[in-house]
Protein backbone atom coordinates (compact mmCIF):
# COMPACT_ATOMS: atom_id res chain seq x y z
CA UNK A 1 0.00 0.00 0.00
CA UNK A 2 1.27 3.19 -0.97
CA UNK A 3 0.53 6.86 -0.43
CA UNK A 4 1.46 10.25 -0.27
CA UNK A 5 4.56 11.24 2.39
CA UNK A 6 3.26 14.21 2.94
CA UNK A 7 -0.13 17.07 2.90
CA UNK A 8 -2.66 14.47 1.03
CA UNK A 9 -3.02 10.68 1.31
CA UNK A 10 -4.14 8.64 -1.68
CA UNK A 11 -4.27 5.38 -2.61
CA UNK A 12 -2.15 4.01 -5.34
CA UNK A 13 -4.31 2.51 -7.92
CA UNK A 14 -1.91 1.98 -11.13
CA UNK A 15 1.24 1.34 -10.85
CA UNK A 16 3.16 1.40 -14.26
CA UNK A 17 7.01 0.98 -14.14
CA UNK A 18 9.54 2.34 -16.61
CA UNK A 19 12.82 1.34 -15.46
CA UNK A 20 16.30 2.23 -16.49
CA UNK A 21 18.82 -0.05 -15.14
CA UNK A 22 22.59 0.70 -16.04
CA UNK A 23 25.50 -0.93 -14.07
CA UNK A 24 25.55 -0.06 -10.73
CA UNK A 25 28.05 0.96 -8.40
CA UNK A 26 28.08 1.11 -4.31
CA UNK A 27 29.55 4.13 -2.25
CA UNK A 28 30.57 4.92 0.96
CA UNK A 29 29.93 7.92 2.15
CA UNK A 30 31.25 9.66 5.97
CA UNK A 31 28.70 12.97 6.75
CA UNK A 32 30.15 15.66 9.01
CA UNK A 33 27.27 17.57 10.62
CA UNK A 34 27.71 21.60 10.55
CA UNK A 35 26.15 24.26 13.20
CA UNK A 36 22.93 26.47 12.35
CA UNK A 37 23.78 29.95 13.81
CA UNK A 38 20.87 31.92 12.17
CA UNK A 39 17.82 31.25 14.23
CA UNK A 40 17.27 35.39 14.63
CA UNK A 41 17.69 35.91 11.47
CA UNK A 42 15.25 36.20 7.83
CA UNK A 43 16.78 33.59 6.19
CA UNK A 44 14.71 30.00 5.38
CA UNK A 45 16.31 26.13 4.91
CA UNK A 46 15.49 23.11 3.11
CA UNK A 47 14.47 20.10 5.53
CA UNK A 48 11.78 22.29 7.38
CA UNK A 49 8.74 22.27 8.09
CA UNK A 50 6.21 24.19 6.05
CA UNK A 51 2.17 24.28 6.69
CA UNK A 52 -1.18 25.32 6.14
CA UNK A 53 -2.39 28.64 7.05
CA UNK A 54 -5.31 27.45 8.93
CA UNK A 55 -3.78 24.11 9.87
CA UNK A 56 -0.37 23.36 11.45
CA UNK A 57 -0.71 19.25 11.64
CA UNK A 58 -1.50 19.60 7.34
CA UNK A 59 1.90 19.69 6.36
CA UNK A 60 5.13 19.18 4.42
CA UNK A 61 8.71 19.60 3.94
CA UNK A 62 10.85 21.99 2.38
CA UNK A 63 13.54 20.58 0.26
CA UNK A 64 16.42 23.06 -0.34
CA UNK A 65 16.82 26.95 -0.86
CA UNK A 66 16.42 28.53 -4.76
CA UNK A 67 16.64 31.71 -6.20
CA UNK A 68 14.93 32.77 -9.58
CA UNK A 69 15.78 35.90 -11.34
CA UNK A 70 14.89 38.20 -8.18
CA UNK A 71 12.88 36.04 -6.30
CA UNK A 72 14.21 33.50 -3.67
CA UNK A 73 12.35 30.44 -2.77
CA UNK A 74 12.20 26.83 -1.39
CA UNK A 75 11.23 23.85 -3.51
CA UNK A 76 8.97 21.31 -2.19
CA UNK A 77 6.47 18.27 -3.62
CA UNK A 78 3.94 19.04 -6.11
CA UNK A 79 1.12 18.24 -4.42
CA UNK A 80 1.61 20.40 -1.11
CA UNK A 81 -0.40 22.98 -2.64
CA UNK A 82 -1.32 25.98 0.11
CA UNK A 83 1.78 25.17 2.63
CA UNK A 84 2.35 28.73 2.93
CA UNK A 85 3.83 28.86 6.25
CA UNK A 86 7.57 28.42 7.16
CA UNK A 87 8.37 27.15 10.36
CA UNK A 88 11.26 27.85 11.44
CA UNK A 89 12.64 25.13 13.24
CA UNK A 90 15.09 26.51 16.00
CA UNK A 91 11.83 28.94 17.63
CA UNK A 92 9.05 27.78 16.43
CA UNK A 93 8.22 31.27 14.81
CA UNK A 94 6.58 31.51 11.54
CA UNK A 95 7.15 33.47 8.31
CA UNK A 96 4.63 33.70 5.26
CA UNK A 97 5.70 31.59 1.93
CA UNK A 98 3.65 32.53 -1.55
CA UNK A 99 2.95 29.64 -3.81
CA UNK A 100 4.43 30.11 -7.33
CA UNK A 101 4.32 26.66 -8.89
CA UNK A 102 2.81 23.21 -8.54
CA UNK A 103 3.47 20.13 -11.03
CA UNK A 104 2.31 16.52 -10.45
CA UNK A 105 2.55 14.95 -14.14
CA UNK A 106 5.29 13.97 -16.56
CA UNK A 107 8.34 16.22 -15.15
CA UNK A 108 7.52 14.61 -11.46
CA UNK A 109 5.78 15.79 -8.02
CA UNK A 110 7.33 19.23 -7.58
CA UNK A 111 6.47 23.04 -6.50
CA UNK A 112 8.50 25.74 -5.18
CA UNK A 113 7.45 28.61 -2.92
CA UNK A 114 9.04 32.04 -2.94
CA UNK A 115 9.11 34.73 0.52
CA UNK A 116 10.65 37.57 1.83
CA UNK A 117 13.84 37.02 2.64
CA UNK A 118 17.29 35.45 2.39
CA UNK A 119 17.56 31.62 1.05
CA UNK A 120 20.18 29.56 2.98
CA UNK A 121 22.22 26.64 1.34
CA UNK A 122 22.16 24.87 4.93
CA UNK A 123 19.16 22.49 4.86
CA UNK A 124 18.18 20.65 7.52
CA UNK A 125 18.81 16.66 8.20
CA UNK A 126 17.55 16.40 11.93
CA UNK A 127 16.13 18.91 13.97
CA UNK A 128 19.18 19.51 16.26
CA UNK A 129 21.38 22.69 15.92
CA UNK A 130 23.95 21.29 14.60
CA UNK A 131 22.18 18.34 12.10
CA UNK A 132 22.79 20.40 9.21
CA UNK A 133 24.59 20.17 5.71
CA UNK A 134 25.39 23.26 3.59
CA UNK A 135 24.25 22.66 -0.10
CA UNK A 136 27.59 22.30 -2.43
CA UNK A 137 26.27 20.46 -5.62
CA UNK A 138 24.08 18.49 -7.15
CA UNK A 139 23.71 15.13 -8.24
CA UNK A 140 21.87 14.97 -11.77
CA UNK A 141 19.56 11.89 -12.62
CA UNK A 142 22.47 11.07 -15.93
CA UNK A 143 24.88 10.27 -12.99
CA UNK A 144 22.40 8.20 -11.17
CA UNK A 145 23.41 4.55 -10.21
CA UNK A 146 21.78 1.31 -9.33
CA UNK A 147 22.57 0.77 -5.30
CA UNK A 148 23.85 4.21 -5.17
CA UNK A 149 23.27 5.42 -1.60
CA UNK A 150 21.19 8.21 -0.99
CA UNK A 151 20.28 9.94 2.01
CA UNK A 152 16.70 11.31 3.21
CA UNK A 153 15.32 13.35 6.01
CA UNK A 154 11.65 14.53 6.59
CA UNK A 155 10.31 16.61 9.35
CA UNK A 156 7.56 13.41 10.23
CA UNK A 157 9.35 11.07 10.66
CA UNK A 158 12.55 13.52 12.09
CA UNK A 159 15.08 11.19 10.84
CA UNK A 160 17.89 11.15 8.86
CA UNK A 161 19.12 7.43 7.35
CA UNK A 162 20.76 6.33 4.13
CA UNK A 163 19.68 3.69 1.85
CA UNK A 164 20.19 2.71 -1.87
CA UNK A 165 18.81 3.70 -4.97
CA UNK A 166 16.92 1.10 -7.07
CA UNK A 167 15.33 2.50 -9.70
CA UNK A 168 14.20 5.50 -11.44
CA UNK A 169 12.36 6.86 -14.91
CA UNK A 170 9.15 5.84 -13.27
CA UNK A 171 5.67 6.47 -13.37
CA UNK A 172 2.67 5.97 -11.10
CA UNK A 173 -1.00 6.56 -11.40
CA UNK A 174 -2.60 7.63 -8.20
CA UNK A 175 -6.59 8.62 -8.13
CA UNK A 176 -6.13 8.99 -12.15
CA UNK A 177 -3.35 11.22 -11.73
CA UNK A 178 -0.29 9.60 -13.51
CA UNK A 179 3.21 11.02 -11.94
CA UNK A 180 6.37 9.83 -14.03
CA UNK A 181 9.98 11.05 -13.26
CA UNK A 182 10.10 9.45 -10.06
CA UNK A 183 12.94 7.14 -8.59
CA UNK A 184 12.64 4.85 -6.15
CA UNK A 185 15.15 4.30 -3.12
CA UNK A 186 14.74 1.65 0.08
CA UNK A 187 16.23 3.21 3.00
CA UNK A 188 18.32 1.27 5.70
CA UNK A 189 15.90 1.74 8.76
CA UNK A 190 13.58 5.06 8.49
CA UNK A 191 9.65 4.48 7.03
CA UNK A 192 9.02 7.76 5.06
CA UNK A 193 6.05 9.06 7.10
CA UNK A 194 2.87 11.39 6.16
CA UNK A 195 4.60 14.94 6.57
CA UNK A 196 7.48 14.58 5.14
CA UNK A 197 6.91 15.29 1.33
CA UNK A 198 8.96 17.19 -0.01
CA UNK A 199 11.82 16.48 2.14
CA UNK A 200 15.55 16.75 1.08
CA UNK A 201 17.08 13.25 -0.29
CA UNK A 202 21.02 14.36 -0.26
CA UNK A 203 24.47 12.96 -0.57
CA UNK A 204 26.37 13.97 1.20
CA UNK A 205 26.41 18.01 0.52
CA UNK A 206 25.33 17.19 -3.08
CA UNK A 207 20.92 17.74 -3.46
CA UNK A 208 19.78 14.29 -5.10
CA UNK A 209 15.75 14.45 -4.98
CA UNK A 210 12.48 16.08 -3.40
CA UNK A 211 10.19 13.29 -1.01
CA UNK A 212 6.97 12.36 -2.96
CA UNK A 213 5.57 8.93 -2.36
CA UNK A 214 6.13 6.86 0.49
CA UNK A 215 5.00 2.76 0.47
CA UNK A 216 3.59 2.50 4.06
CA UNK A 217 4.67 0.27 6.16
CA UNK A 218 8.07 -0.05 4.46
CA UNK A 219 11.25 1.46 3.93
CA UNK A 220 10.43 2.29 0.64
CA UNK A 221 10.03 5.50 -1.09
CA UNK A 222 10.33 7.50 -3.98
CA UNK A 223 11.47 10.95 -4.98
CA UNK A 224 11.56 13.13 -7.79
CA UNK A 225 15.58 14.51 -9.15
CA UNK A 226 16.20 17.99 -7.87
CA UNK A 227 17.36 18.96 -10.99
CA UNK A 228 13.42 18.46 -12.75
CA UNK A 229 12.14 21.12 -9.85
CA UNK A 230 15.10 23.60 -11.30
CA UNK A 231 13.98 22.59 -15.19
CA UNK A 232 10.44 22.91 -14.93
CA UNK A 233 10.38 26.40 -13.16
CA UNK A 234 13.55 28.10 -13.96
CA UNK A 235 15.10 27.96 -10.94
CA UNK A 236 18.87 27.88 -9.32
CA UNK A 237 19.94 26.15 -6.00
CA UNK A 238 21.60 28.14 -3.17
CA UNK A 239 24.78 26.68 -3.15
CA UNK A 240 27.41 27.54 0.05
C-alpha cells in the first residue's frame, strides 16, 4: 500500500514501471554535521517544516533553498499545494511563503514557494542545531546509479538514514493522476512518514531528490531529481 509522504493521502491505484537499469556501483559515504547559527535571522532552509495557514498538523517539507531571477524560494512536492507557512525550526516562529508553482505529471511531483527574505544553502537533516549540511552540488539523474546510496530526512518522521537507490524513470498513477519522473530508493531503517513530502534526499552536501511517495509500512520511497524542480520552473539552488 502506498501513499502520499506528505499534505494528502491517496491510494495508489496503477502502478506502471519504466525502469532504467545501467551498471551499478556502491559508495561509501562519511557525513560531518555543521552548526545552524541563524535562528534570529530572515533567512529559510530546506528540511523544514512548512504548513497550512489554517492548519499546522496539514503539512510538508521543504527541500532546499532557490533563487529565480529576483525572487528566492524553497522547492517542495507538487502536491503540497497551500503550505504557505515556514516554520522555522530553531523557535518555532513563523514566516509567510507565496505559492508560485505546482506540477504533479510527466516532469515529477514538484512546486516551489518564494518569501521575503534570504535563502540559505544549509538544509536541515535532523532537527538539532547542529544536524545540518550546507548545499555544495548536485547530483543529476544522468549520474544516477543502481545501489547508489542516498540519504533522506523529513520533518515526520525527524530522521535522517541512508539507503540505496533502485530504480528511477518511473511512473505511477494515483486517483487517475499519472506522476512519471520518479525514482525509487529503500532506506536502511527510516519508514518515510505522512509529513514529510517534499523532504531533502542528499548525498552527502550534493541535493539528489524532493520526497513524494512513500509505500507504508516499508522502507520504501520515492522521490523526484532535484534537478526536474530547477527545469520545470527556472530555478537555481543556493549553493554555500
Amino acid at each position: 500500500m502506498a501513499g502520499r509522504a506528505g499534505a494528502r493521502g491517496r491510494g495508489i491505484a496503477v502502478l506502471s514501471l519504466k525502469t532504467l537499469l545501467p551498471v551499478g556501483v556502491t559508495s561509501n559515504v562519511t557525513e560531518r554535521d555543521g552548526q545552524l547559527v541563524d535562528s534570529a535571522t530572515r533567512t529559510f532552509h530546506g528540511g523544514a517544516k512548512i504548513h497550512d495557514a489554517n492548519r499546522s498538523s496539514r503539512y510538508c517539507t521543504s527541500a532546499f533553498a532557490v533563487t529565480r531571477g529576483q525572487d528566492d524560494g524553497l522547492i517542495t512536492a507538487g502536491h503540497c499545494t497551500g503550505m504557505t507557512r515556514y516554520r522555522i525550526p530553531l523557535d518555532g516562529r513563523v514566516r509567510v511563503l507565496t505559492e508560485e508553482g505546482m506540477h504533479e505529471g510527466a516532469q515529477g511531483d514538484i512546486g516551489w514557494y518564494s518569501f521575503s527574505g534570504t535563502p540559505s544553502p544549509i538544509f536541515y537533516i535532523g532537527d538539532g542545531r547542529y544536524d545540518t549540511r550546507t548545499l555544495a552540488g548536485m547530483r543529476r539523474e544522468s549520474s544516477y546509479s543502481v545501489d547508489q546510496t542516498v540519504c533522506f530526512y523529513g520533518r515526520a518522521s525527524n530522521q535522517r538514514d541512508c539507503g540505496k537507490l533502485k530504480a528511477w524513470n518511473l511512473c505511477i498513477t494515483i486517483d487517475g493522476v499519472t506522476i512519471c519522473n520518479l525514482a525509487r530508493a529503500v532506506l536502511d531503517d527510516v519508514q518515510v512518514e505522512k509529513g514529510d513530502s517534499g523532504g531533502p534526499w542528499y548525498l552527502g552536501t550534493n541535493a539528489v531528490g524532493i520526497t513524494a511517495v512513500r509505500v507504508r509500512g516499508t522502507t520504501t520511497a520515492y522521490f523526484t531529481p532535484v534537478e526536474a524542480a530547477l527545469d520545470r520552473f527556472g530555478l537555481r539552488l543556493v549553493y554555500g
